[in-house]
C-alpha atoms as a PDB file:
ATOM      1  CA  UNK A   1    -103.124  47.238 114.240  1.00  0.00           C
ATOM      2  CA  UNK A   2    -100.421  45.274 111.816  1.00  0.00           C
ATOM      3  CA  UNK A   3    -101.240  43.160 109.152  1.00  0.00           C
ATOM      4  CA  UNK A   4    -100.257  40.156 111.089  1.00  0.00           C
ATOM      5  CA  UNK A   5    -103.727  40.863 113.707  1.00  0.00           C
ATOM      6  CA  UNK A   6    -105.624  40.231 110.710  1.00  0.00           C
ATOM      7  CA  UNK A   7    -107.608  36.843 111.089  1.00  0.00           C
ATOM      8  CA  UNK A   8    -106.865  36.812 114.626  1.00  0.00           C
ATOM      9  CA  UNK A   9    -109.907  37.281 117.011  1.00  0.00           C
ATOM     10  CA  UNK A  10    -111.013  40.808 117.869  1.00  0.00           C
ATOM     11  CA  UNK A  11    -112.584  42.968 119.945  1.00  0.00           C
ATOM     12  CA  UNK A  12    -116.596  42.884 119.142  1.00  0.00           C
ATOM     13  CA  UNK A  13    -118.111  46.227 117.726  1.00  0.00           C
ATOM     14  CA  UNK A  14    -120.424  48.130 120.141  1.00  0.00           C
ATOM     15  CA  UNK A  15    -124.392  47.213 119.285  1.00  0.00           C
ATOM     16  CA  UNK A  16    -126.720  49.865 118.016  1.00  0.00           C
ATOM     17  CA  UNK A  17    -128.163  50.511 121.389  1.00  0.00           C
ATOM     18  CA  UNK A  18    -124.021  51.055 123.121  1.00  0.00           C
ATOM     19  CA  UNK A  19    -123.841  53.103 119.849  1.00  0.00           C
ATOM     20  CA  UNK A  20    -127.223  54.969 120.001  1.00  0.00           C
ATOM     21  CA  UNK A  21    -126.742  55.647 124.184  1.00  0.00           C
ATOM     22  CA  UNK A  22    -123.216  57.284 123.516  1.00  0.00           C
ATOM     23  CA  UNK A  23    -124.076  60.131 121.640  1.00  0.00           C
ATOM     24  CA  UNK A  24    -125.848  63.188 122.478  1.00  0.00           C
ATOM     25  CA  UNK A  25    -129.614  62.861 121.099  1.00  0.00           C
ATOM     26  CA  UNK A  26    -128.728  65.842 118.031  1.00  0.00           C
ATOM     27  CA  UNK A  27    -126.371  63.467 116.970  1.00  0.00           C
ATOM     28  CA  UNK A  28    -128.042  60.280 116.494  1.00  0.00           C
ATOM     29  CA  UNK A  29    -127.776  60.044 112.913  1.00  0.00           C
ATOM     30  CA  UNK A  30    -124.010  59.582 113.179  1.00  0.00           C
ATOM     31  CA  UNK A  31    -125.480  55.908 114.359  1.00  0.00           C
ATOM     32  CA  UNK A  32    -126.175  54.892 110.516  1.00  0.00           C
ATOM     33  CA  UNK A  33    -122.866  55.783 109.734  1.00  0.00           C
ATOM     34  CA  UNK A  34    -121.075  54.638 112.970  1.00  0.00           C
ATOM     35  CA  UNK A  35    -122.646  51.216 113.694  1.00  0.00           C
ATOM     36  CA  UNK A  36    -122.443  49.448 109.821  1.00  0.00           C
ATOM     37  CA  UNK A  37    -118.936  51.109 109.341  1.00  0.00           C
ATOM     38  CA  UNK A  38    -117.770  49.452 112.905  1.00  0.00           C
ATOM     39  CA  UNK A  39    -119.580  45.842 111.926  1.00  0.00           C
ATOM     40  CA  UNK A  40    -117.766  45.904 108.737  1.00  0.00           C
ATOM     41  CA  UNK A  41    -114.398  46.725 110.158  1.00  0.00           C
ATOM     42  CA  UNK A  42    -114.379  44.149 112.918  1.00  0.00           C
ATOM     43  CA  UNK A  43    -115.527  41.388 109.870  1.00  0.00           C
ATOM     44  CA  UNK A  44    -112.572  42.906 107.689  1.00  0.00           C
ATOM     45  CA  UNK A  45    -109.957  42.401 110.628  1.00  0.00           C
ATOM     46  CA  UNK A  46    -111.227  38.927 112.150  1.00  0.00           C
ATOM     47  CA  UNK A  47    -111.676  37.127 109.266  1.00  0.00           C
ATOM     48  CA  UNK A  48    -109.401  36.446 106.360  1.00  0.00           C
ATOM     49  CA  UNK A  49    -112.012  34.720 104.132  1.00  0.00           C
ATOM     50  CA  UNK A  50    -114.407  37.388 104.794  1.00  0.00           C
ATOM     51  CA  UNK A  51    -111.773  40.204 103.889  1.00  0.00           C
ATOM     52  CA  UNK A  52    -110.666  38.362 100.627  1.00  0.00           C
ATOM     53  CA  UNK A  53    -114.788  37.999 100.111  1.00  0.00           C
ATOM     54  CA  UNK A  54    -114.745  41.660 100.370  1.00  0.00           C
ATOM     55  CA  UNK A  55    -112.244  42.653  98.556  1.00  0.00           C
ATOM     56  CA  UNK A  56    -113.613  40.272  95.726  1.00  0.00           C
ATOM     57  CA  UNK A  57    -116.704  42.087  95.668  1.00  0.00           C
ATOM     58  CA  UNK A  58    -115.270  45.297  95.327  1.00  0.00           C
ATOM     59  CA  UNK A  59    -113.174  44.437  92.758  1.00  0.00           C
ATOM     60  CA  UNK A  60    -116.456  43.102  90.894  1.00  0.00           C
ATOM     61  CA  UNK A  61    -118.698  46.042  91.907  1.00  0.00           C
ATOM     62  CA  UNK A  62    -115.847  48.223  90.058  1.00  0.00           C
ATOM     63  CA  UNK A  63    -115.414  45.587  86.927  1.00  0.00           C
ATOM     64  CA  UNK A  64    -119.626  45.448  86.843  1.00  0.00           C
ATOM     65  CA  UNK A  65    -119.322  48.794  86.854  1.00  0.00           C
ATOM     66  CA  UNK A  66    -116.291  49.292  83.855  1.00  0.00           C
ATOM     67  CA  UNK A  67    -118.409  47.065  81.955  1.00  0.00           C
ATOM     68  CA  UNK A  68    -121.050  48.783  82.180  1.00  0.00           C
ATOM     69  CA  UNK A  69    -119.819  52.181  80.984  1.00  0.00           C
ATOM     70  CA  UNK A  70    -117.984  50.057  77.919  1.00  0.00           C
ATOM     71  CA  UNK A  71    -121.652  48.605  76.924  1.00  0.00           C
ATOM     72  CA  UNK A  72    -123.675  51.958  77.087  1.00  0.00           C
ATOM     73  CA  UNK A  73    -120.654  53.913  75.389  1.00  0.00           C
ATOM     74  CA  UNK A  74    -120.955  51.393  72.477  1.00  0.00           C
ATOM     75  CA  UNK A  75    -125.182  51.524  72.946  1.00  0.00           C
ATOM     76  CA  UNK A  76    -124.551  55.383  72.062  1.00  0.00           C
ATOM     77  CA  UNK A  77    -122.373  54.645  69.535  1.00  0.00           C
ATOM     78  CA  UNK A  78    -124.846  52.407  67.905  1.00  0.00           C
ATOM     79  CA  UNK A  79    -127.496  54.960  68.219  1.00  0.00           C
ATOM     80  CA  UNK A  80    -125.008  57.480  67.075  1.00  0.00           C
ATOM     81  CA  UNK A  81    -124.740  55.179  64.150  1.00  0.00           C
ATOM     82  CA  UNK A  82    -127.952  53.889  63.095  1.00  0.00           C
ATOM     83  CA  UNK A  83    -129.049  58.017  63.381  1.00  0.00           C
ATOM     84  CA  UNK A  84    -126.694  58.846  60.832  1.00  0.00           C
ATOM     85  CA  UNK A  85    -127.614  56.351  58.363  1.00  0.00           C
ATOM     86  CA  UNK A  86    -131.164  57.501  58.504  1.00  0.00           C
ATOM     87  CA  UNK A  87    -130.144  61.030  57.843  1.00  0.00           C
ATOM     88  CA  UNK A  88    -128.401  60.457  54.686  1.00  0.00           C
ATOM     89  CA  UNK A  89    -131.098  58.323  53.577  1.00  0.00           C
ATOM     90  CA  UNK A  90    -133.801  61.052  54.446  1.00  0.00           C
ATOM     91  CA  UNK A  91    -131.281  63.274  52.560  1.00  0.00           C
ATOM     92  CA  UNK A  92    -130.675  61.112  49.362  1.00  0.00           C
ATOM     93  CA  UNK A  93    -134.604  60.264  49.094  1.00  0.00           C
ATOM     94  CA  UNK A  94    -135.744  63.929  49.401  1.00  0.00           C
ATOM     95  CA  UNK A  95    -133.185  64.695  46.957  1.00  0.00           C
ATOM     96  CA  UNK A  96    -134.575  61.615  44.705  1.00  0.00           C
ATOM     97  CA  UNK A  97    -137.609  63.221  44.317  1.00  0.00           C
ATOM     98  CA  UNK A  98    -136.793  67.147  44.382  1.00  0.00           C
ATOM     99  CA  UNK A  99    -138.166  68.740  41.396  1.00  0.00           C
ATOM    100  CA  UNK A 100    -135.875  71.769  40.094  1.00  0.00           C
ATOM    101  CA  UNK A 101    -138.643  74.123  39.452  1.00  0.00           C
ATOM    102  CA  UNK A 102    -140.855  73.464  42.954  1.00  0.00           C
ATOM    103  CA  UNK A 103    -137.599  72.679  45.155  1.00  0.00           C
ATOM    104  CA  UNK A 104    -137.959  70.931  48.582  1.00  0.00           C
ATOM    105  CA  UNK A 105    -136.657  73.152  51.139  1.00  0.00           C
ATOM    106  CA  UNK A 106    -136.108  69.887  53.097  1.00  0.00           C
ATOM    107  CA  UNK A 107    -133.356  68.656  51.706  1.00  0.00           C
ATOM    108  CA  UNK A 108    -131.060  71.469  52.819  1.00  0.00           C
ATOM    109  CA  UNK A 109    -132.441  71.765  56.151  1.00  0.00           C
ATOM    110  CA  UNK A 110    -131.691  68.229  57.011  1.00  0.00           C
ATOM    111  CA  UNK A 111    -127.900  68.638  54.863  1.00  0.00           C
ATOM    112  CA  UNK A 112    -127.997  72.087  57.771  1.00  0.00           C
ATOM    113  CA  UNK A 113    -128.141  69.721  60.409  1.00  0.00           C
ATOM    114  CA  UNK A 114    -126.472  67.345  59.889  1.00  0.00           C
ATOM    115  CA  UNK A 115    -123.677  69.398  58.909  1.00  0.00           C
ATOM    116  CA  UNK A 116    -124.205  70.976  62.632  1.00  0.00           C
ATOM    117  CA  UNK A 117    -124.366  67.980  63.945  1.00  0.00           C
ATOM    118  CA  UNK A 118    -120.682  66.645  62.575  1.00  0.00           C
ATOM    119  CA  UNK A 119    -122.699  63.838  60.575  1.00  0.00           C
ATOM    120  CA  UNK A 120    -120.438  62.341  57.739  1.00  0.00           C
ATOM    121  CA  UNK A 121    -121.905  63.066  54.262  1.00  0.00           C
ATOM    122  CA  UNK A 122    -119.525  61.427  53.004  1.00  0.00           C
ATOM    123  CA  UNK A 123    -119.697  59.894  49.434  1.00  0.00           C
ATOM    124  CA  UNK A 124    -123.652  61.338  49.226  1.00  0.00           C
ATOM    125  CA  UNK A 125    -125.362  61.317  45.944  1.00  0.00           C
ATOM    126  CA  UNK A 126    -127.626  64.757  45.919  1.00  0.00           C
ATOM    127  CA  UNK A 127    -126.802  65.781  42.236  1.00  0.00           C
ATOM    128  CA  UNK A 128    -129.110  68.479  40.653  1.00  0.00           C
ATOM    129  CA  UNK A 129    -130.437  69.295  44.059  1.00  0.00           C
ATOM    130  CA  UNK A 130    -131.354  72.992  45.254  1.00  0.00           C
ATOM    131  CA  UNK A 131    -128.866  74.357  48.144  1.00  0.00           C
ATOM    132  CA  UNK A 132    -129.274  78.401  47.875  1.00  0.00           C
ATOM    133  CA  UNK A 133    -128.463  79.644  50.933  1.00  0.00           C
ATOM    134  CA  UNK A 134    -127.435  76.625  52.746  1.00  0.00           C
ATOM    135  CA  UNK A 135    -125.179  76.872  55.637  1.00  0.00           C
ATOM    136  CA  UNK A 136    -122.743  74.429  55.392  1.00  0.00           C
ATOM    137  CA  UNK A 137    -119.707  75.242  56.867  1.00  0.00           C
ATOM    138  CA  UNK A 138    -117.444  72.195  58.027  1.00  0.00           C
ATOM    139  CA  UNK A 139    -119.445  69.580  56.362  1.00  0.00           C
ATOM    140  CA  UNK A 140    -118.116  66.398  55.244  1.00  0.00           C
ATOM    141  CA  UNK A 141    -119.212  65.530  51.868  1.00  0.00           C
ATOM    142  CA  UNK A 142    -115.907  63.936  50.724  1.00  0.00           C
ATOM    143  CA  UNK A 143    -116.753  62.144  47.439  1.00  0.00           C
ATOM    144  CA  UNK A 144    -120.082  63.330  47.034  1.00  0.00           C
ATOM    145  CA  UNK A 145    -121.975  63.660  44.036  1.00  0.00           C
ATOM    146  CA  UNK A 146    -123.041  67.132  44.097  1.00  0.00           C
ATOM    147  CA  UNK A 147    -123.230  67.516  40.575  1.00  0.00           C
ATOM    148  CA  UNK A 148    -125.269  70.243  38.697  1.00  0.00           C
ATOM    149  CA  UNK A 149    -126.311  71.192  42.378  1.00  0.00           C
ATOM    150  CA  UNK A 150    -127.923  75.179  43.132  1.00  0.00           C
ATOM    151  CA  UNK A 151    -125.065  76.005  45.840  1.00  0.00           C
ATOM    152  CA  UNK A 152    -125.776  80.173  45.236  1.00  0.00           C
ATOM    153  CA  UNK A 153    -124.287  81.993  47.959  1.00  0.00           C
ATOM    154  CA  UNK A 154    -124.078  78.666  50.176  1.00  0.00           C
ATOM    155  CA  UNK A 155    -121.801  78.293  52.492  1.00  0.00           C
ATOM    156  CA  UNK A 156    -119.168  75.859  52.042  1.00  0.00           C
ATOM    157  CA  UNK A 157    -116.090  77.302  54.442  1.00  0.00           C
ATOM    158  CA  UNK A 158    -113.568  75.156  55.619  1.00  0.00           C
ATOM    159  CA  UNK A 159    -115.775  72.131  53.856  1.00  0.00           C
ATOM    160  CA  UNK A 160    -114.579  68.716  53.210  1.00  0.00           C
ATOM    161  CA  UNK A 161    -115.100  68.347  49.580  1.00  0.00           C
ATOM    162  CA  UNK A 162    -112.170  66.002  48.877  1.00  0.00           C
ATOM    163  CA  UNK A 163    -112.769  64.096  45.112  1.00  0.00           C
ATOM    164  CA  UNK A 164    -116.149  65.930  45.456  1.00  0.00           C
ATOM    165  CA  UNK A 165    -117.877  66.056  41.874  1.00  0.00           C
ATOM    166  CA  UNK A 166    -119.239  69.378  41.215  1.00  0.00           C
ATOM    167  CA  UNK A 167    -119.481  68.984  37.734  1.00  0.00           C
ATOM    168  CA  UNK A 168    -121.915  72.274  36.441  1.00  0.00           C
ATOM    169  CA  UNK A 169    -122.656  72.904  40.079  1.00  0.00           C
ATOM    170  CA  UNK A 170    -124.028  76.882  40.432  1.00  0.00           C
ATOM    171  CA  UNK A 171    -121.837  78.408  43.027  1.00  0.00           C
ATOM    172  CA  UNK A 172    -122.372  81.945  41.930  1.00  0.00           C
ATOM    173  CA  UNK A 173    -121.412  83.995  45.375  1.00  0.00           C
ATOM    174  CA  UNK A 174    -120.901  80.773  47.575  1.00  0.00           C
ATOM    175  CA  UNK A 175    -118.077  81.132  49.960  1.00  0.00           C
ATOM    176  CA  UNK A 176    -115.697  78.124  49.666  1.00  0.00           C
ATOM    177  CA  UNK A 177    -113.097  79.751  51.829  1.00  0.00           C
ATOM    178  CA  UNK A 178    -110.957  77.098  53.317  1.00  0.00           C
ATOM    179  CA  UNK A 179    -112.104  74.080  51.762  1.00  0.00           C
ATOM    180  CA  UNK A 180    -110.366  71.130  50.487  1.00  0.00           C
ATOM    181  CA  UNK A 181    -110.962  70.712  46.824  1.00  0.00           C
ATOM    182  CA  UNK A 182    -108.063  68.554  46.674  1.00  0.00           C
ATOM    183  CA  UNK A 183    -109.007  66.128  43.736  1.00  0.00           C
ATOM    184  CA  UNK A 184    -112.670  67.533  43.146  1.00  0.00           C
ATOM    185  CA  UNK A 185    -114.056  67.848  40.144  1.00  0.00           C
ATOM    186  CA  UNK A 186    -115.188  71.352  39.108  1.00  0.00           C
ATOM    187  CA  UNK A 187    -115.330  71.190  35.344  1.00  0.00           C
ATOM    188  CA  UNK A 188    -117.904  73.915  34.328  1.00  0.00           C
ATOM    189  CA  UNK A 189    -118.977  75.112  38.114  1.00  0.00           C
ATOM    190  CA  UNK A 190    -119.909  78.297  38.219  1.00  0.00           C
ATOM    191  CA  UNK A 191    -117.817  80.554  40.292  1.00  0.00           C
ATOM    192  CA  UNK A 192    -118.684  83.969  39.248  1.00  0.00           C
ATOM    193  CA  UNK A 193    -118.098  86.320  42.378  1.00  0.00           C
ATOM    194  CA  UNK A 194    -117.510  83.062  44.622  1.00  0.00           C
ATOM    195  CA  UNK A 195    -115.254  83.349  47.101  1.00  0.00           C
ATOM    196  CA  UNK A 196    -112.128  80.664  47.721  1.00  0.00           C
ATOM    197  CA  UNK A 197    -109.163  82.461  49.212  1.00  0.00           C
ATOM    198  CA  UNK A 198    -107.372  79.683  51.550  1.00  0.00           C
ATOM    199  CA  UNK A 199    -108.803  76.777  49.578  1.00  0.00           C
ATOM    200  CA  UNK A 200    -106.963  73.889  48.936  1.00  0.00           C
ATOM    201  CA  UNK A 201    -106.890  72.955  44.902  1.00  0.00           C
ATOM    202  CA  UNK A 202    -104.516  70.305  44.942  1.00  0.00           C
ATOM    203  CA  UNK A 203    -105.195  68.213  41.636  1.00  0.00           C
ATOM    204  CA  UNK A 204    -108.368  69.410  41.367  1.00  0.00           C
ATOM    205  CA  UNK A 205    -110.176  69.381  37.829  1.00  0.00           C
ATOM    206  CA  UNK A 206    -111.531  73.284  36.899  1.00  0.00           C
ATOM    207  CA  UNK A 207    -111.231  72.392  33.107  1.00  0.00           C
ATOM    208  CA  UNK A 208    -114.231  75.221  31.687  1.00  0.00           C
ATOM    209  CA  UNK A 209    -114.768  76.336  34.946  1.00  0.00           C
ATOM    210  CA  UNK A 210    -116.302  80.350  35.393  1.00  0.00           C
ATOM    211  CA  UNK A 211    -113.994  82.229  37.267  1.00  0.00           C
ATOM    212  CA  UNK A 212    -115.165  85.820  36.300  1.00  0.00           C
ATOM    213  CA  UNK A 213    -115.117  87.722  39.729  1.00  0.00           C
ATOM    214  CA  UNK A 214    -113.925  85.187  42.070  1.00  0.00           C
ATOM    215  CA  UNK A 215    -111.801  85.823  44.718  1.00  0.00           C
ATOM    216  CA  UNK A 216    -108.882  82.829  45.093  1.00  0.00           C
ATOM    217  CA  UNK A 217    -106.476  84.777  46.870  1.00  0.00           C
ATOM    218  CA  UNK A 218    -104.401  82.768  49.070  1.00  0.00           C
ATOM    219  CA  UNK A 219    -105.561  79.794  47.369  1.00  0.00           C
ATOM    220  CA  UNK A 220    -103.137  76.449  48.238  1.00  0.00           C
ATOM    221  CA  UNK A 221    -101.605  74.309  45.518  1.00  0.00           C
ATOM    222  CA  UNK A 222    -103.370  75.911  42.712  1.00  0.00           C
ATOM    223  CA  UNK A 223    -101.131  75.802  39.561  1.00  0.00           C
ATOM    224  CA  UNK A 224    -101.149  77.779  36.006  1.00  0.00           C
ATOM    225  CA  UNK A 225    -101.791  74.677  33.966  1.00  0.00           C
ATOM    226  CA  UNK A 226    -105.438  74.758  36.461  1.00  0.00           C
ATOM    227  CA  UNK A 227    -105.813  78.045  35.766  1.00  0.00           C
ATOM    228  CA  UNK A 228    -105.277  78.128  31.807  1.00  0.00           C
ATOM    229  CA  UNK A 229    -108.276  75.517  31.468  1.00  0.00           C
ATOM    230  CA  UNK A 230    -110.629  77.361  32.954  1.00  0.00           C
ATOM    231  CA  UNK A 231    -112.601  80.468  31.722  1.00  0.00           C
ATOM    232  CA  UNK A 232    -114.160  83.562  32.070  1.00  0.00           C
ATOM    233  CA  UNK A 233    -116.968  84.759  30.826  1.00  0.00           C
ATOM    234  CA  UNK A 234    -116.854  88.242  28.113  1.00  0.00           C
ATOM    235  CA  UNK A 235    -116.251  91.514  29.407  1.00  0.00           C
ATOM    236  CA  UNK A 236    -116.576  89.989  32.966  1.00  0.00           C
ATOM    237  CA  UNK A 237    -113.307  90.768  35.083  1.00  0.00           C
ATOM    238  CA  UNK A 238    -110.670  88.131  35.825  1.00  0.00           C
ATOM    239  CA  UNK A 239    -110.447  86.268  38.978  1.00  0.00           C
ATOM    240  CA  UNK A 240    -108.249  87.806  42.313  1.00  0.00           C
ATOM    241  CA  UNK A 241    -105.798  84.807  42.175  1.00  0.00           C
ATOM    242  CA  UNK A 242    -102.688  84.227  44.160  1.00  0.00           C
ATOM    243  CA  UNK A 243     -99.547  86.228  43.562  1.00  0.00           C
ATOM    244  CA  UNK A 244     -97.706  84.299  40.064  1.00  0.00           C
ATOM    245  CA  UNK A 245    -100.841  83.513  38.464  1.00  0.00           C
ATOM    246  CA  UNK A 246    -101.918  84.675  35.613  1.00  0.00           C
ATOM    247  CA  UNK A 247    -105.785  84.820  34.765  1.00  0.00           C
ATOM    248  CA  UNK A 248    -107.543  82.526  32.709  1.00  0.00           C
ATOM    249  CA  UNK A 249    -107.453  83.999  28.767  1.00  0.00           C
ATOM    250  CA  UNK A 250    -110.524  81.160  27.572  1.00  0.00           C
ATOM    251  CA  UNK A 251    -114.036  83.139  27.037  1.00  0.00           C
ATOM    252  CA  UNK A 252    -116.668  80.819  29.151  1.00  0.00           C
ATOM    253  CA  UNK A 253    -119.061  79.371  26.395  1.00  0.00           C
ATOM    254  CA  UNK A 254    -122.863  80.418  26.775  1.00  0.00           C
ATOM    255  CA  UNK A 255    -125.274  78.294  28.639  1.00  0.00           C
END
């Protein structure tokens, strides 16, 4: 049939019972399919209203249903959102009250997760805080006040610690491999026997800095003028640094 028998009158669909006494009785079920699909066709060809009625509807069944997706992707979002927020808060409040000598646990398992859990902790304010041992590979914590924090044998691999201040922060056998330091501040952190070969150092600040032991091999954009500022502590070897560098000559002040 052309497109020009469209509208014109046709040919009635069988009923359900010429449709049901056709077919052998193991095949009745093909009737459900069979009877609606032949009713709809003969509407479709006989009518042009009723075939620009149905083709409006589909066309707003699949809209409904674009919309749809939109609105629950930006529900989850949302969700995604709000979640977050109340994360960091838990964090910053737990941190609020952490007492150095009795430290909450808590705070690094929910720092864990949410490091799992690619949540931003961006710009976070957890200075002083205890972190030995925490796993916290990836994490975002660009900008984050992390200063005077425990970080002892953490890991920090492939963090984001951009214009991070880790001002006095312990990280005494932490593994930093990887992680952009670019801009951080690192003035007194303790590196002794840390570990930051592939880290980037761009403009970052390691004016008295401890970096007795620490391997820094393969270290990006670390320059001699970083390197002359910071210190080492007495009779305590010099750093593993990339290949130009020359070792720190300062003698780390005691603490």
């Amino acid at each position: 049939m052309s497109d020009n028998d469209i509208g014109k009158p046709q040919k009635r669909p069988p009923t359900w019972a010429e449709v049901v006494g056709r077919l052998h009785p193991l095949f009745g079920i093909v009737a459900l399919v069979e009877y609606p699909t032949g009713w709809w066709v003969w509407l479709w060809r006989s009518s042009t209203g009723m075939r620009t009625l149905i083709e409006f509807a589909g066309a707003a069944i699949i809209f409904a249903g674009i919309i749809g997706l939109y609105l629950e992707r930006e529900d989850r979002k949302e969700d995604r959102s709000t979640r977050n927020a109340q994360l960091i808060a838990q964090i910053e409040s737990l941190a609020a009250i952490n007492n150095p000598k009795n430290a909450d646990p808590g705070v690094r398992v929910v720092m864990e997760f949410a490091a799992r859990e690619k949540v931003s902790m961006a710009r976070i304010s957890v200075q002083g805080v205890d972190l030995n041992l925490a796993e916290l590979s990836g994490a975002n914590l660009n900008r984050a006040i992390l200063s005077k924090a425990n970080f002892k044998q953490a890991t920090l691999s492939v963090a984001e610690l951009f214009a991070a201040n880790l001002r006095e922060a312990n990280l005494v056998f932490a593994n930093l491999s990887g992680a952009n330091l670019q801009g951080a501040n690192l003035r007194e952190a303790d590196f002794f026997f840390a570990t930051l070969s592939g880290a980037n150092f761009s403009k970052a600040k390691l004016s008295g800095a401890n970096l007795s032991w620490a391997n820094i091999k393969g270290a990006r954009n670390l320059t001699q003028a970083q390197i002359d500022v910071a210190c080492v502590k007495k009779n305590s070897p010099p750093p593993k640094l990339p290949d130009g560098l020359n070792p720190p000559t300062k003698i780390c002040p005691k603490r």
